[in-house]
C-alpha atoms as a PDB file:
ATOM      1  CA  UNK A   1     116.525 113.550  99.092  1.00  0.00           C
ATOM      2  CA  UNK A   2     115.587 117.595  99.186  1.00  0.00           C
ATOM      3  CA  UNK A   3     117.603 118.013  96.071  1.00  0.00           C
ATOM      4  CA  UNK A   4     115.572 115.234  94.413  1.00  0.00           C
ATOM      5  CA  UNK A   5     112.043 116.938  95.439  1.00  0.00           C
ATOM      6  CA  UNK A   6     113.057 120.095  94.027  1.00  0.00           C
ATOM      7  CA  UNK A   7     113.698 118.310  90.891  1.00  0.00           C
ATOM      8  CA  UNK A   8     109.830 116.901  91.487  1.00  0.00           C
ATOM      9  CA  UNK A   9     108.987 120.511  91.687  1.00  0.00           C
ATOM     10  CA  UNK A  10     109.925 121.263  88.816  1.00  0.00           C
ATOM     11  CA  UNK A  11     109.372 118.471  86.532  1.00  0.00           C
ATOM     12  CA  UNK A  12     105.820 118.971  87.839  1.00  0.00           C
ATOM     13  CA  UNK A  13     105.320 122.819  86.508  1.00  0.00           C
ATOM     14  CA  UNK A  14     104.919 120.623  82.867  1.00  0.00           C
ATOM     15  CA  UNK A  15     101.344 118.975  83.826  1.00  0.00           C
ATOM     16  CA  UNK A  16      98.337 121.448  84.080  1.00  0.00           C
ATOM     17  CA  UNK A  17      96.800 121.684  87.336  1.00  0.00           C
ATOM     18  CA  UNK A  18      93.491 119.916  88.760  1.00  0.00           C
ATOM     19  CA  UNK A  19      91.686 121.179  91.779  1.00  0.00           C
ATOM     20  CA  UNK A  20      90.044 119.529  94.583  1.00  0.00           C
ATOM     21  CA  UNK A  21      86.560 120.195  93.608  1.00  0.00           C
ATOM     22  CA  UNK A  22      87.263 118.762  89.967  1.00  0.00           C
ATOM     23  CA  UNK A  23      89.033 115.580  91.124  1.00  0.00           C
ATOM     24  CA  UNK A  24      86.232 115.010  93.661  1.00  0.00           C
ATOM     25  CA  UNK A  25      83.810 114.976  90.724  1.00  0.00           C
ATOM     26  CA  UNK A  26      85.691 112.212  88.835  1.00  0.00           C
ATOM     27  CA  UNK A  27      83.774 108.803  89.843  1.00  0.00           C
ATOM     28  CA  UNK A  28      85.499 106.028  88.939  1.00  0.00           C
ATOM     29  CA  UNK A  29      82.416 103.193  89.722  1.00  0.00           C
ATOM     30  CA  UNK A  30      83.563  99.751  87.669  1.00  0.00           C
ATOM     31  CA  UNK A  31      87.350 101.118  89.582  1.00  0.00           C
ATOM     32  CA  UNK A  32      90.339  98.770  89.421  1.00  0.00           C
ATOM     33  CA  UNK A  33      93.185  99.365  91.948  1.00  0.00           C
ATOM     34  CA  UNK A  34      96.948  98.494  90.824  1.00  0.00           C
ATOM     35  CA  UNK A  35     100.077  99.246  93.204  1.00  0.00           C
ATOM     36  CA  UNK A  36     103.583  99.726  91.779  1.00  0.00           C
ATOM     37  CA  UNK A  37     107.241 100.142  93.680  1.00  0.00           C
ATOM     38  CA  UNK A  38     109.972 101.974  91.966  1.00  0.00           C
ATOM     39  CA  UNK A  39     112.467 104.392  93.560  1.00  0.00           C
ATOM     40  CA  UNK A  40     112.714 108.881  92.794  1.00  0.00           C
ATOM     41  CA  UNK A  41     115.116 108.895  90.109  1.00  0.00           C
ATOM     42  CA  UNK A  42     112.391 106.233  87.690  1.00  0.00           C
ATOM     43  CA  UNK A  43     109.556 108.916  89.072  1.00  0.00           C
ATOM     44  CA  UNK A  44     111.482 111.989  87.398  1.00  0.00           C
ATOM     45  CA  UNK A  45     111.214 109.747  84.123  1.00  0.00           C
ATOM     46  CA  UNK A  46     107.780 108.442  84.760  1.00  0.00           C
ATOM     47  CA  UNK A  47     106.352 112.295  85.570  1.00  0.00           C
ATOM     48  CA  UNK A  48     108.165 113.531  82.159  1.00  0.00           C
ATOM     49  CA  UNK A  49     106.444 111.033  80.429  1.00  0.00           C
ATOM     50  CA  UNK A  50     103.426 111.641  81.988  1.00  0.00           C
ATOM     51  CA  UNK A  51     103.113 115.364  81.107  1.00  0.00           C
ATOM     52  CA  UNK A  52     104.177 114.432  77.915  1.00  0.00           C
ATOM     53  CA  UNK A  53     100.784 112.539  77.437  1.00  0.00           C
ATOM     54  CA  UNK A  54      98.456 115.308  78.934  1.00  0.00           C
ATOM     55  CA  UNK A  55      98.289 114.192  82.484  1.00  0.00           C
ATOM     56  CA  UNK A  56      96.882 117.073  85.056  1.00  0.00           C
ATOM     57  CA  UNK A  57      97.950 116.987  88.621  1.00  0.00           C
ATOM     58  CA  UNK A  58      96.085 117.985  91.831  1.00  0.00           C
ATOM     59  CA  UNK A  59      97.474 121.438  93.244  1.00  0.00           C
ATOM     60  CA  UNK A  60      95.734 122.177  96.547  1.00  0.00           C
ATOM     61  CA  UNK A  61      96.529 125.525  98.117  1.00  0.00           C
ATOM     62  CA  UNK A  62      99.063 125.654  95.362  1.00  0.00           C
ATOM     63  CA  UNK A  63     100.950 123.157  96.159  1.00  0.00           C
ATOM     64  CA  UNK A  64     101.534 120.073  94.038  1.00  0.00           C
ATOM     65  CA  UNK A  65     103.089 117.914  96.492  1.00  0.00           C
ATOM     66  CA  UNK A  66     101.113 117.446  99.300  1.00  0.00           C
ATOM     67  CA  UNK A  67     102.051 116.358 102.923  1.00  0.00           C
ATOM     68  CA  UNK A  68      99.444 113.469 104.442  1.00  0.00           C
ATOM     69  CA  UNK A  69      99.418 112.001 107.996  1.00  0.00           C
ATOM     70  CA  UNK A  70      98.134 108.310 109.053  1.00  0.00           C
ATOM     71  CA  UNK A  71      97.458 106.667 112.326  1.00  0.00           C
ATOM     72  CA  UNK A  72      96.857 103.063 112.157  1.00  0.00           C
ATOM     73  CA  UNK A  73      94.510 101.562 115.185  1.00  0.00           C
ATOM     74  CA  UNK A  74      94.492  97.808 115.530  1.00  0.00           C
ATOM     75  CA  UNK A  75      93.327  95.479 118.649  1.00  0.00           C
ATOM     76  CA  UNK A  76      96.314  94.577 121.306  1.00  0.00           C
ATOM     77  CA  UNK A  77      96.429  91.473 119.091  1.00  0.00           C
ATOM     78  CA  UNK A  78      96.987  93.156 115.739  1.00  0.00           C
ATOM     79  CA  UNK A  79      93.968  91.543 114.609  1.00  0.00           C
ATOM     80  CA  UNK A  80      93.669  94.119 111.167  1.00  0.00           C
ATOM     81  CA  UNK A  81      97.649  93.198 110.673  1.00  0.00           C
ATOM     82  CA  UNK A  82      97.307  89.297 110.675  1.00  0.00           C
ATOM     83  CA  UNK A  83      94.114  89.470 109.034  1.00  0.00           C
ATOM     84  CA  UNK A  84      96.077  90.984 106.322  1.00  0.00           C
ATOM     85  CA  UNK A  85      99.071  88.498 106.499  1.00  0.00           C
ATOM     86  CA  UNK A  86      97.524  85.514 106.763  1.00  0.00           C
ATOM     87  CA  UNK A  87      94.923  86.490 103.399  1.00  0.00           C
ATOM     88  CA  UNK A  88      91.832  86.584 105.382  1.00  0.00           C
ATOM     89  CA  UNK A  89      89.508  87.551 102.141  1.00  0.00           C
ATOM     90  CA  UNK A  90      86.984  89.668 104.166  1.00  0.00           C
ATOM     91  CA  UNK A  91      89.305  92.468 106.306  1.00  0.00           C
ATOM     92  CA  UNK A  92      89.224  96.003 107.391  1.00  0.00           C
ATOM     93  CA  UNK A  93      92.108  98.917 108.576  1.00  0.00           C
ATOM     94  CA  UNK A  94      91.029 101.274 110.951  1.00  0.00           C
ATOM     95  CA  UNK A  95      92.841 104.726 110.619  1.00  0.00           C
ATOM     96  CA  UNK A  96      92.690 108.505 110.983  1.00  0.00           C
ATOM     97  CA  UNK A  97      94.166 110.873 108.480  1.00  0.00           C
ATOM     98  CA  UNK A  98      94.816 114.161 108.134  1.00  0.00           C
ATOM     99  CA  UNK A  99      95.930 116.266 104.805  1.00  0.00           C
ATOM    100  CA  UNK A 100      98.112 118.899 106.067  1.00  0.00           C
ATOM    101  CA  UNK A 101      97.293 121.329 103.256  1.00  0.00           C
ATOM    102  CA  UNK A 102      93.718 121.172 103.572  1.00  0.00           C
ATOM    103  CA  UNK A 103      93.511 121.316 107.070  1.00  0.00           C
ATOM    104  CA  UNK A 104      90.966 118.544 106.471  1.00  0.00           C
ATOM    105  CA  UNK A 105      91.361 115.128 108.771  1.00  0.00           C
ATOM    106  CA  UNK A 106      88.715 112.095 108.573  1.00  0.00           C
ATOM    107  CA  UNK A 107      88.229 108.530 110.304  1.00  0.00           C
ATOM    108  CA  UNK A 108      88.926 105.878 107.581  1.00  0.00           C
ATOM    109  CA  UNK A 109      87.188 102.843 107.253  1.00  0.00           C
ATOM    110  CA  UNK A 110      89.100 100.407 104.856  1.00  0.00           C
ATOM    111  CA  UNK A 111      87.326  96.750 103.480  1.00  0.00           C
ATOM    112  CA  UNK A 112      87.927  94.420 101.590  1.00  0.00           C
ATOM    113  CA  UNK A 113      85.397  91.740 100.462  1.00  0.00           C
ATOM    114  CA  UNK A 114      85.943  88.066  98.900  1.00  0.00           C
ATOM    115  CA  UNK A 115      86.433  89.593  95.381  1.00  0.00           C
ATOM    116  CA  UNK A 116      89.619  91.421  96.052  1.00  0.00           C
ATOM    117  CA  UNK A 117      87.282  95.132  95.928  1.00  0.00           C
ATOM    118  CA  UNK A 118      88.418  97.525  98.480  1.00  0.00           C
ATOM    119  CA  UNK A 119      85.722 100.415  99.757  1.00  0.00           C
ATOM    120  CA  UNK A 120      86.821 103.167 101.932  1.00  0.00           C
ATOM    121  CA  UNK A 121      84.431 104.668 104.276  1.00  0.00           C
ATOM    122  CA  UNK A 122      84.826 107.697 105.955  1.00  0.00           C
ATOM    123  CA  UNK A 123      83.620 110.501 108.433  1.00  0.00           C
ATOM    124  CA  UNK A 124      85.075 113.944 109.483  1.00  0.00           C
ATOM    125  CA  UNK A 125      86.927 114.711 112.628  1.00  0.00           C
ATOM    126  CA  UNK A 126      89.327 117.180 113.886  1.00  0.00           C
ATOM    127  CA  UNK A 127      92.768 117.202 113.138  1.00  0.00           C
ATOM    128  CA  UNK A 128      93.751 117.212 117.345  1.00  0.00           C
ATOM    129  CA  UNK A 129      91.493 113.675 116.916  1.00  0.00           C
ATOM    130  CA  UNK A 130      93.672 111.812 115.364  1.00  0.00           C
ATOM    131  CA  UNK A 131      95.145 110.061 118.448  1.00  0.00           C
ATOM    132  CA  UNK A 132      91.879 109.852 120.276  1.00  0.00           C
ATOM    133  CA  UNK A 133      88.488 110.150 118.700  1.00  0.00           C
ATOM    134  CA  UNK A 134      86.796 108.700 121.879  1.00  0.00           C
ATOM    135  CA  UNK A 135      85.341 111.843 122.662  1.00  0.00           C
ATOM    136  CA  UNK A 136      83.647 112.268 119.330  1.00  0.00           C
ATOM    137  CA  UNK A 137      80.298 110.556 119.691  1.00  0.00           C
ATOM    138  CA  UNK A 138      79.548 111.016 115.618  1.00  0.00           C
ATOM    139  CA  UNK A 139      83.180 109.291 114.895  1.00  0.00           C
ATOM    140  CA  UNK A 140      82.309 106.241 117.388  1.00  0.00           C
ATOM    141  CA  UNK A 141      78.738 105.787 115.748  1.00  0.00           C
ATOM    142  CA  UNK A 142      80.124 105.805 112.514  1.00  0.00           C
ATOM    143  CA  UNK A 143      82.909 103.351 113.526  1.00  0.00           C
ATOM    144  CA  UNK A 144      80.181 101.058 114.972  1.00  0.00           C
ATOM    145  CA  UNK A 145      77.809 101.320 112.040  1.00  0.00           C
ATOM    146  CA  UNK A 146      80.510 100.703 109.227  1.00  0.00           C
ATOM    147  CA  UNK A 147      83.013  98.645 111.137  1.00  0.00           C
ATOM    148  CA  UNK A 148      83.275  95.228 113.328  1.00  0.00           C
ATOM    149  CA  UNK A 149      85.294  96.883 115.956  1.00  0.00           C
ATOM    150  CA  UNK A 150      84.581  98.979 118.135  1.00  0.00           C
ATOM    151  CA  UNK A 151      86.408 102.779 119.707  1.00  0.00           C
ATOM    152  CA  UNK A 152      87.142 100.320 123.046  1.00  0.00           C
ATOM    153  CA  UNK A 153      88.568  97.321 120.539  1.00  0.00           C
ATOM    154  CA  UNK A 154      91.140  99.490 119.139  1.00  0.00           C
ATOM    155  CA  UNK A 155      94.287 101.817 119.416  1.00  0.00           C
ATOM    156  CA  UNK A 156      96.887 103.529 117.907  1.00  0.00           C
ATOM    157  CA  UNK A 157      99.471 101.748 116.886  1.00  0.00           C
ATOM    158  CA  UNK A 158     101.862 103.152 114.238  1.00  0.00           C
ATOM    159  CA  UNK A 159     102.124 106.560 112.327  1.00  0.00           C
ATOM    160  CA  UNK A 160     102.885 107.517 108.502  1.00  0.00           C
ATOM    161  CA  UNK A 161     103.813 110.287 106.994  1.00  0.00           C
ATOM    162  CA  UNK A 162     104.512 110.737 103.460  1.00  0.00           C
ATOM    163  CA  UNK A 163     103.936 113.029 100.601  1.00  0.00           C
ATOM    164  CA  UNK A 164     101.880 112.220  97.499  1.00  0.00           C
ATOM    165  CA  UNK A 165     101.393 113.541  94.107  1.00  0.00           C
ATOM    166  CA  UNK A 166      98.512 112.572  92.069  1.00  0.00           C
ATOM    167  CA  UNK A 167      98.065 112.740  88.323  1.00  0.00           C
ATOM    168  CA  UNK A 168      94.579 112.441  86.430  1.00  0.00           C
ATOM    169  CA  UNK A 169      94.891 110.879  82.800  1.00  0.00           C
ATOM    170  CA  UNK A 170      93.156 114.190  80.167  1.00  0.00           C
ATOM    171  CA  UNK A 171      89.929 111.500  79.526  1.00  0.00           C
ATOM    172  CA  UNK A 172      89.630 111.832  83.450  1.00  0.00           C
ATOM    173  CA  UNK A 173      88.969 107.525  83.475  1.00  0.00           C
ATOM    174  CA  UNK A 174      92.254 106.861  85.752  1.00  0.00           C
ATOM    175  CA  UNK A 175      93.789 108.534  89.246  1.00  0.00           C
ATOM    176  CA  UNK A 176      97.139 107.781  89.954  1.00  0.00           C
ATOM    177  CA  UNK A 177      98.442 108.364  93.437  1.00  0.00           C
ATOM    178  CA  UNK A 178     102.085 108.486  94.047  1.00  0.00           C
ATOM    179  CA  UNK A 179     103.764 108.634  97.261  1.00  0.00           C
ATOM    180  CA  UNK A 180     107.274 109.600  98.779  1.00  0.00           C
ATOM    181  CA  UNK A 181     109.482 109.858 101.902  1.00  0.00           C
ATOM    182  CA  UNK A 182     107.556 107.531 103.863  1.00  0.00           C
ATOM    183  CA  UNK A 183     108.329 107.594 107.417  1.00  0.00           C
ATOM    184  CA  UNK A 184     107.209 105.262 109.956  1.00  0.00           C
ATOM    185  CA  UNK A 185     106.914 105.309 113.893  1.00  0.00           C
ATOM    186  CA  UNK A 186     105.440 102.543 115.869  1.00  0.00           C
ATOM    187  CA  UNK A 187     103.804 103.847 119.054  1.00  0.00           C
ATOM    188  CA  UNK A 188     104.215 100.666 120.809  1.00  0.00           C
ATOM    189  CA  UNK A 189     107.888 100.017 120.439  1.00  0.00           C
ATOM    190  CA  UNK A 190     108.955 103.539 120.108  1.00  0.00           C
ATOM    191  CA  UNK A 191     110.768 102.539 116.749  1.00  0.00           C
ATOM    192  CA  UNK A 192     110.723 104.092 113.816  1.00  0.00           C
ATOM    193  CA  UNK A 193     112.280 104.314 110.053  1.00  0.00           C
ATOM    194  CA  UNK A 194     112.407 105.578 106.858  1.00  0.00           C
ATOM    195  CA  UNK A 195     112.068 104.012 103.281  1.00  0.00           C
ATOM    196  CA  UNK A 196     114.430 106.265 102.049  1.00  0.00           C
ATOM    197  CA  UNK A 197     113.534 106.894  98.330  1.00  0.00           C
ATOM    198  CA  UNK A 198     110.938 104.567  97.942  1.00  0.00           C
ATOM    199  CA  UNK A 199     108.212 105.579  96.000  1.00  0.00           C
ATOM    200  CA  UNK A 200     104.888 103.714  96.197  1.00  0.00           C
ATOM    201  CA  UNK A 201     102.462 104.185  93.030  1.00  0.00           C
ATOM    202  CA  UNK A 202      98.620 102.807  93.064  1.00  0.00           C
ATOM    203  CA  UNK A 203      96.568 103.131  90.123  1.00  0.00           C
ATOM    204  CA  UNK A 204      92.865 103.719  90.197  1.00  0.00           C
ATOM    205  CA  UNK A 205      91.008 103.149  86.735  1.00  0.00           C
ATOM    206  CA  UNK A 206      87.723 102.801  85.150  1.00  0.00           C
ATOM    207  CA  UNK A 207      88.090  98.868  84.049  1.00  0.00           C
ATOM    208  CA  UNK A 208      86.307  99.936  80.879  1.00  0.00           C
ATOM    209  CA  UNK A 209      89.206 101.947  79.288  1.00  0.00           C
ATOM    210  CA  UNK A 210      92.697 101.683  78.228  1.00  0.00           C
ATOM    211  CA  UNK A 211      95.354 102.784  80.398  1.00  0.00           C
ATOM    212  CA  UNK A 212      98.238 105.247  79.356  1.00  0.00           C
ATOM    213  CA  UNK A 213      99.780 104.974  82.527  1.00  0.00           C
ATOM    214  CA  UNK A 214     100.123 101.438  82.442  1.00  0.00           C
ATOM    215  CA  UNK A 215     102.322 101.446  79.481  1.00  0.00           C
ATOM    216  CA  UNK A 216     104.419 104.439  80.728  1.00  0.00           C
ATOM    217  CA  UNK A 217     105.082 102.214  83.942  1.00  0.00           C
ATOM    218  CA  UNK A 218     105.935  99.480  81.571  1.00  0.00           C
ATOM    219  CA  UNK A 219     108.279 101.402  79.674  1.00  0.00           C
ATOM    220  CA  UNK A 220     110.187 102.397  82.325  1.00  0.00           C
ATOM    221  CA  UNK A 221     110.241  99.059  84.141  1.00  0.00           C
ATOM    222  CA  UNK A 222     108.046  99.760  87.293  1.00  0.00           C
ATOM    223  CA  UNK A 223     106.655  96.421  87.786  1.00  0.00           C
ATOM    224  CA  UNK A 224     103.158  95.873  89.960  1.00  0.00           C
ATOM    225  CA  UNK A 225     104.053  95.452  92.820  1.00  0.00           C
ATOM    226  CA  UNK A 226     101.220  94.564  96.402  1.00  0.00           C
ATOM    227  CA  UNK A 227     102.363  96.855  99.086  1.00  0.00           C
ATOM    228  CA  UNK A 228     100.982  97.821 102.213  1.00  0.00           C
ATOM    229  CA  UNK A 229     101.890 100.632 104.329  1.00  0.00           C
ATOM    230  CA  UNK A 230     100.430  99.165 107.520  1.00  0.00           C
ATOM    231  CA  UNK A 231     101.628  95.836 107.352  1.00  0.00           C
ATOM    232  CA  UNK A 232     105.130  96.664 105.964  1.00  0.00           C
ATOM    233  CA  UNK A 233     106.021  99.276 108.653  1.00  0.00           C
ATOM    234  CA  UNK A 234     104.633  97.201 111.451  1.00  0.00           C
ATOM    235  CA  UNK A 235     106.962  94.255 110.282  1.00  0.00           C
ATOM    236  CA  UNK A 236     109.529  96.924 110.211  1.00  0.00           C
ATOM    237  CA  UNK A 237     109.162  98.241 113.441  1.00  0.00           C
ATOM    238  CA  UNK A 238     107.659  95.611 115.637  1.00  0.00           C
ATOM    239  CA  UNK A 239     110.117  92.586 115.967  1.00  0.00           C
ATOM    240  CA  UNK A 240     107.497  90.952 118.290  1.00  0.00           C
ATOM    241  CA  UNK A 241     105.555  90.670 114.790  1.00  0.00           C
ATOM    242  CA  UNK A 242     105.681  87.505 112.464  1.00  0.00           C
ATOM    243  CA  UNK A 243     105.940  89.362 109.445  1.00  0.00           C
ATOM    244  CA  UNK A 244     105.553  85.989 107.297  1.00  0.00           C
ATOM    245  CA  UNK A 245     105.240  87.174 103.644  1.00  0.00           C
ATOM    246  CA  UNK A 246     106.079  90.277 104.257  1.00  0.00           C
ATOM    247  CA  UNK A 247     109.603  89.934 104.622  1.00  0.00           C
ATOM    248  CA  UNK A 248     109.794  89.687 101.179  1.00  0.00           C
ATOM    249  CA  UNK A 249     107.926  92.698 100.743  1.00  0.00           C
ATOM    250  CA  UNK A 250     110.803  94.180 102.515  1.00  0.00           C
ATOM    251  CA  UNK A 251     113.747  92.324 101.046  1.00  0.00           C
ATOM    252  CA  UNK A 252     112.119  93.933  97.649  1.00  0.00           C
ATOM    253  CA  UNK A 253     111.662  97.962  98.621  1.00  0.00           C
ATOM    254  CA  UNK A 254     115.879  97.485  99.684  1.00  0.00           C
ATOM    255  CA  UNK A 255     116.587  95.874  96.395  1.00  0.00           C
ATOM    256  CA  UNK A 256     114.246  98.586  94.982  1.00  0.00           C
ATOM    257  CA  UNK A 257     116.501 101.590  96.690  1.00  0.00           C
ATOM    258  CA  UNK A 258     119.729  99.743  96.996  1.00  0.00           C
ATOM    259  CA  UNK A 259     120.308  99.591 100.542  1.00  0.00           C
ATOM    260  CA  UNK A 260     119.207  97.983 103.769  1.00  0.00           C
ATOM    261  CA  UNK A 261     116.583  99.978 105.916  1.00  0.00           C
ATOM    262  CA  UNK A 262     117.574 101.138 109.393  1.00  0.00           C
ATOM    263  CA  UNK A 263     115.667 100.843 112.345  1.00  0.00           C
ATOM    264  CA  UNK A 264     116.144 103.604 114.970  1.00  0.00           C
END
């Protein structure tokens, strides 16, 4: 897996850099959201073909792959986890996250109404809050005004970490966020795993205009694919969980990568 990062690395050094400040002035407002699955060695292909057609990627701090970490809160009854199973239209995910190069962390507010759109809310916090935002009266009121639960509803329940790359097509009217060596460790059961060299793409674009990237995926045979972190690692790592549809989630990231996960 190192080996195949440095290869990332350097098949990266072809796109032209974006910075922070640029990407955060790209507003994508009629946005459509597409998630793919494919596995490291289709990404090498997929990134050549990307710089090929003029895509920029973020560097922050220099770096070009950049290191995120997620904590997902639910209700002792996973209510944000069955919501999602069981295809309640109107749901939110509760989560802190903090972007390791930036030294930035926020509270995350995720919804999603009866037309399939997905908002994300969010307020900043420091990165020791992660685990326990409690004490930050601005996070709770900001939970409470944009959210149905409430700080004493919810609590941690499982970790990510993963590291993401994200490209910007050269007319600036799609963001594509791609994301590898996702690890996964559920607080509750004290199990964890790995996806091994999964790599989970989502597309943002302006509905409006064509997408390149859609036809380099294409190409290369990354098929859309729904995936979510949350609900995939809890189903991983919490055999307490009815994982329903999601099982086939799973059965399709192995058959992605060509091997069975492992639970430790």
């Amino acid at each position: 897996m190192a080996s195949e990062h440095r290869f990332f690395q350097k098949a990266l050094e072809a796109l032209r850099p974006i910075t922070l400040e640029e990407m955060d002035a790209i507003k994508l407002m009629n946005r459509i959201d597409s998630k793919y699955l494919t596995e490291e060695a289709t990404l090498l292909r997929v990134l050549a073909d990307a710089a090929a057609a003029g895509y920029r990627v973020l560097s922050v701090e220099g770096k070009r792959i950049n290191a995120y970490n997620s904590v997902y809160y639910d209700t002792p009854e996973l209510k944000m986890f069955y919501d999602h199973r069981n295809k309640r239209l109107v749901r939110q995910k509760v989560r802190t996250r903090a972007y390791l190069e930036s030294g930035q962390a926020f509270l995350e507010i995720k919804r999603k109404n009866n037309k399939g759109r997905t908002s994300k809310k969010r307020i900043g916090i420091e990165p020791c809050e992660l685990m326990e935002f409690a004490g930050n009266p601005e996070a709770c009121a900001y939970l409470a005004k944009h959210s149905w639960f409430r700080v004493g509803d919810i609590s941690p329940v499982l970790e990510t970490a993963f590291h993401r790359i994200t490209l910007v097509n050269p007319a600036l009217t799609e963001r594509l966020t791609i994301d590898t060596q996702l690890r996964f460790r559920n607080f509750r059961t004290q199990h964890s795993c790995s996806l091994e060299d999964t790599v989970i793409i989502e597309l943002k674009q302006d509905g409006r205009a064509a997408s390149q990237m859609k036809g380099i995926l294409l190409r290369h045979r990354v098929k859309p694919a729904r995936v979510s972190k949350y609900c995939v690692a809890l189903s991983l790592t919490d055999p307490s969980a009815w994982p329903g549809r999601f099982k086939m989630k799973i059965h399709t990231i192995e058959k992605t990568i060509g091997k069975k996960i492992d639970i430790l």
